[in-house]
Protein backbone atom coordinates (compact mmCIF):
# COMPACT_ATOMS: atom_id res chain seq x y z
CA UNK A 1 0.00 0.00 0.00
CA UNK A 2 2.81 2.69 0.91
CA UNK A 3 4.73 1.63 -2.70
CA UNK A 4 0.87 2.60 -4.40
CA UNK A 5 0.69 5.53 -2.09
CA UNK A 6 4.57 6.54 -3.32
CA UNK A 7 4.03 5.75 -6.71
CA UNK A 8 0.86 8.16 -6.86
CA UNK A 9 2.89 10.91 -5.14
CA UNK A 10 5.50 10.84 -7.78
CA UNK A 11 2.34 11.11 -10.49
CA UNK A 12 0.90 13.76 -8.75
CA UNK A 13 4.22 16.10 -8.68
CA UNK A 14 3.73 16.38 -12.17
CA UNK A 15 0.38 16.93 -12.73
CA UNK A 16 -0.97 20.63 -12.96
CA UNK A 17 -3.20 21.53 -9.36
CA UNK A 18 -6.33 22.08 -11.56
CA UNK A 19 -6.24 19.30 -13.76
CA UNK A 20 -5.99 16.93 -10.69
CA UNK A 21 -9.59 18.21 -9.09
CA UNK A 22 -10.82 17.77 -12.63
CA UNK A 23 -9.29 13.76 -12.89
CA UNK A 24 -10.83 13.43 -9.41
CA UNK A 25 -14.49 14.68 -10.28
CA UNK A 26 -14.34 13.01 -13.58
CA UNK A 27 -13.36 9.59 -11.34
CA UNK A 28 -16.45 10.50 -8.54
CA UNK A 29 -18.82 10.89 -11.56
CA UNK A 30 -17.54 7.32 -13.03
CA UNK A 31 -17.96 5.88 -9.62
CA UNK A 32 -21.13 7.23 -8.99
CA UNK A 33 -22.97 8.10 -11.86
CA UNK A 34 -26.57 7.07 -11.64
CA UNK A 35 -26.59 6.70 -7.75
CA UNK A 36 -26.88 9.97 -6.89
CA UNK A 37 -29.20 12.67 -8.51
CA UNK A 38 -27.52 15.92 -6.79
CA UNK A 39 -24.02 14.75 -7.74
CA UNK A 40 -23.61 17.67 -10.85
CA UNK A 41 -24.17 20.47 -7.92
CA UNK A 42 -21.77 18.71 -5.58
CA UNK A 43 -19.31 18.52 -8.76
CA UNK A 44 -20.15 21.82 -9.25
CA UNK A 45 -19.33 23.64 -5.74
CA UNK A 46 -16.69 21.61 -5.61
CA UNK A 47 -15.00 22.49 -9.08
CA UNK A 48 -15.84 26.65 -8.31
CA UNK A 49 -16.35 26.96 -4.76
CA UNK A 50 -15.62 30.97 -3.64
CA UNK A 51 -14.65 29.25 -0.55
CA UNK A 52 -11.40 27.86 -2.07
CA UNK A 53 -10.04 30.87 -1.41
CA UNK A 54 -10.52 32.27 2.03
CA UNK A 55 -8.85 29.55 2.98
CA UNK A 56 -11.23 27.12 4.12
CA UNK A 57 -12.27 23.67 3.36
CA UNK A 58 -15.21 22.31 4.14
CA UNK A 59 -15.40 18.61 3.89
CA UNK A 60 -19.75 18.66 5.18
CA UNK A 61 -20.63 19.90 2.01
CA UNK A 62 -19.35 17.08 0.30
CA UNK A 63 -20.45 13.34 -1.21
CA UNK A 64 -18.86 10.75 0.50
CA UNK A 65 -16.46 9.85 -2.50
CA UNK A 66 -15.51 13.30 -2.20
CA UNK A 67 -14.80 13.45 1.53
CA UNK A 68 -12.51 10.39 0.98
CA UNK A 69 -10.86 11.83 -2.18
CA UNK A 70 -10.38 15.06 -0.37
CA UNK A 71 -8.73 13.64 2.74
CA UNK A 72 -6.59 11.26 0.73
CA UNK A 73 -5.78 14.26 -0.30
CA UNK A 74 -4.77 15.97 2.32
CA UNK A 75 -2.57 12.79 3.45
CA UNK A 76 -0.52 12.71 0.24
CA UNK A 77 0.08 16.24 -0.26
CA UNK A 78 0.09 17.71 3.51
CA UNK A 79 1.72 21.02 2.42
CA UNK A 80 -1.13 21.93 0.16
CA UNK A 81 -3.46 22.79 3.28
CA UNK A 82 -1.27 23.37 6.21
CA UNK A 83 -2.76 26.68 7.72
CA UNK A 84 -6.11 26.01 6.27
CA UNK A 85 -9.09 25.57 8.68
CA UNK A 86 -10.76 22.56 7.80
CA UNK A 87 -14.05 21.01 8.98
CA UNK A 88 -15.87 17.58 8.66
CA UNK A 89 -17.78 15.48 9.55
CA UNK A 90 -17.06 11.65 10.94
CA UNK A 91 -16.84 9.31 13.77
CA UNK A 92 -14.89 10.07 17.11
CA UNK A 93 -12.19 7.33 17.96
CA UNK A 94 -9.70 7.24 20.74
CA UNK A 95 -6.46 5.36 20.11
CA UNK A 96 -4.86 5.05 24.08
CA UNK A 97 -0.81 5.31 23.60
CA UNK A 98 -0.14 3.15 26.60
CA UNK A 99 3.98 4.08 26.34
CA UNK A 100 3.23 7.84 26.77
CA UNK A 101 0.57 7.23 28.73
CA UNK A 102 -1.28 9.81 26.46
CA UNK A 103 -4.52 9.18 23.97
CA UNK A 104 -4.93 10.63 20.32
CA UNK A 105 -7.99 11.62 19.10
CA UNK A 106 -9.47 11.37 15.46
CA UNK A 107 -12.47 12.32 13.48
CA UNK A 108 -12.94 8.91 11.00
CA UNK A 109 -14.60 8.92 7.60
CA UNK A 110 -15.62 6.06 5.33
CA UNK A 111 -15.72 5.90 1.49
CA UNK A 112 -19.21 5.54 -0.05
CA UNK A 113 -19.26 2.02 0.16
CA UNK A 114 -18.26 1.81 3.92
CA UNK A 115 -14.97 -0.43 2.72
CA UNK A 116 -12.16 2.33 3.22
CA UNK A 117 -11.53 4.80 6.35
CA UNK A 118 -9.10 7.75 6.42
CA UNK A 119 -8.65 9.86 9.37
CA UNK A 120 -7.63 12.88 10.66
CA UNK A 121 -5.86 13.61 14.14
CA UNK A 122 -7.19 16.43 16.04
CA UNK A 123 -6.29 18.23 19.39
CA UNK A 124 -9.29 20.32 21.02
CA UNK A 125 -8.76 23.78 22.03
CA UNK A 126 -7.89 23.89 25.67
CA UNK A 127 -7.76 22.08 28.19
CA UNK A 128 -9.82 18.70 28.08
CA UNK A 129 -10.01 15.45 30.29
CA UNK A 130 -10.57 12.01 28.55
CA UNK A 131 -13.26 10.30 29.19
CA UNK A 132 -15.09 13.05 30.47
CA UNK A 133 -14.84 15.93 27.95
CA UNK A 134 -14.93 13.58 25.30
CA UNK A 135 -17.85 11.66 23.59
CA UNK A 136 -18.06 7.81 23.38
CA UNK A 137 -16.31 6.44 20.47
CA UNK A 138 -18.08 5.81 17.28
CA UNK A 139 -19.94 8.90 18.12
CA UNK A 140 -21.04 11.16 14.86
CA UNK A 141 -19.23 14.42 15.55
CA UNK A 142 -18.23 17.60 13.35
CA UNK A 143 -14.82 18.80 14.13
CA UNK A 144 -13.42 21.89 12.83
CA UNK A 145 -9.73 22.95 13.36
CA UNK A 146 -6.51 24.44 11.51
CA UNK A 147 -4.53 21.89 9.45
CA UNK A 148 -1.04 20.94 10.54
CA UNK A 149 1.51 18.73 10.15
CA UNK A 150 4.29 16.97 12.58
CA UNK A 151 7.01 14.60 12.27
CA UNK A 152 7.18 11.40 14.74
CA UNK A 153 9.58 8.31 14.20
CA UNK A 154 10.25 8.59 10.37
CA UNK A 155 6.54 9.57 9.55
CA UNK A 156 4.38 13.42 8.46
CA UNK A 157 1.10 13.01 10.59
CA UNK A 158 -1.61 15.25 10.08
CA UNK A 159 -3.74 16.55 12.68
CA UNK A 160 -6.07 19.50 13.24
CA UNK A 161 -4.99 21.90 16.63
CA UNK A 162 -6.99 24.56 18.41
CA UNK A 163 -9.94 22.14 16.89
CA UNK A 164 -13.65 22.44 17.95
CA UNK A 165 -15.78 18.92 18.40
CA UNK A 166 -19.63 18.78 18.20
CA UNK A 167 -21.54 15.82 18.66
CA UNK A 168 -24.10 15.21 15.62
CA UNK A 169 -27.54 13.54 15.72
């Protein structure tokens, strides 16, 4: 998986910004065309979105495919969105690190068909207690947060700091 992941990265360095997005709607619509009726607006806003600029991405306003896409994103070209606030929506896991005696927190999303999850790190704002600031895992939450990147044994992790968590219905 990391020689695909690699191998894709070395594509991508050479292919023009735009013309990515445009191979990555033109995939969504392949994937999904005839399951979804509102799919040429969501191609639409996401293709000419005002919101590009200010900074912003919104991963709620999304499809599913797109969400994925977007984060996959966001894993193989970090620097791209580093500064950017960033908000989505997902499932709250815990992952205990029993060496630091510390926990990590993540908002989880799913590809359309519920076979593939990607993840994002994120640190609330302030100062928070786990279990009891914290929902239960597998909780629907929106998180929102500025993106960032760190480095940790040999690896870029992403993670969203000075985030804000809100439990969804």
């Amino acid at each position: 998986m990391k020689k695909l992941i690699n191998r894709l990265a070395a594509v991508r360095r050479y292919i023009e910004p735009s013309i990515r997005i445009k191979l990555c709607v033109l995939l969504a619509v392949g994937m999904l065309s005839g399951c979804a009726k509102a799919l040429p607006a969501q191609i639409k806003n996401a293709l000419f979105s005002q919101k590009r600029n200010t900074g912003v991405v919104d991963l709620t306003r999304l499809s599913a495919t797109m969400v994925y896409a977007e984060v996959f994103n966001m894993m193989v070209e970090p620097e791209n969105y580093v500064g950017k606030t960033v908000k989505m929506n997902g499932m709250f896991y815990v992952y205990p690190d029993e060496k630091k005696g510390t926990y990590t927190f993540a908002c989880i999303i799913m590809d359309a068909t519920a076979c593939c999850a990607q993840g994002i790190e994120f640190r609330l704002r302030g100062e928070h207690a786990y279990p009891a600031d914290y929902p239960e895992p597998n909780t629907n939450i929106t998180v929102q947060g500025t993106f960032y990147t760190y480095e940790e044994d040999g690896f870029t992790h992403t993670l969203l700091i000075d985030a804000d968590m809100t439990v969804r219905k």
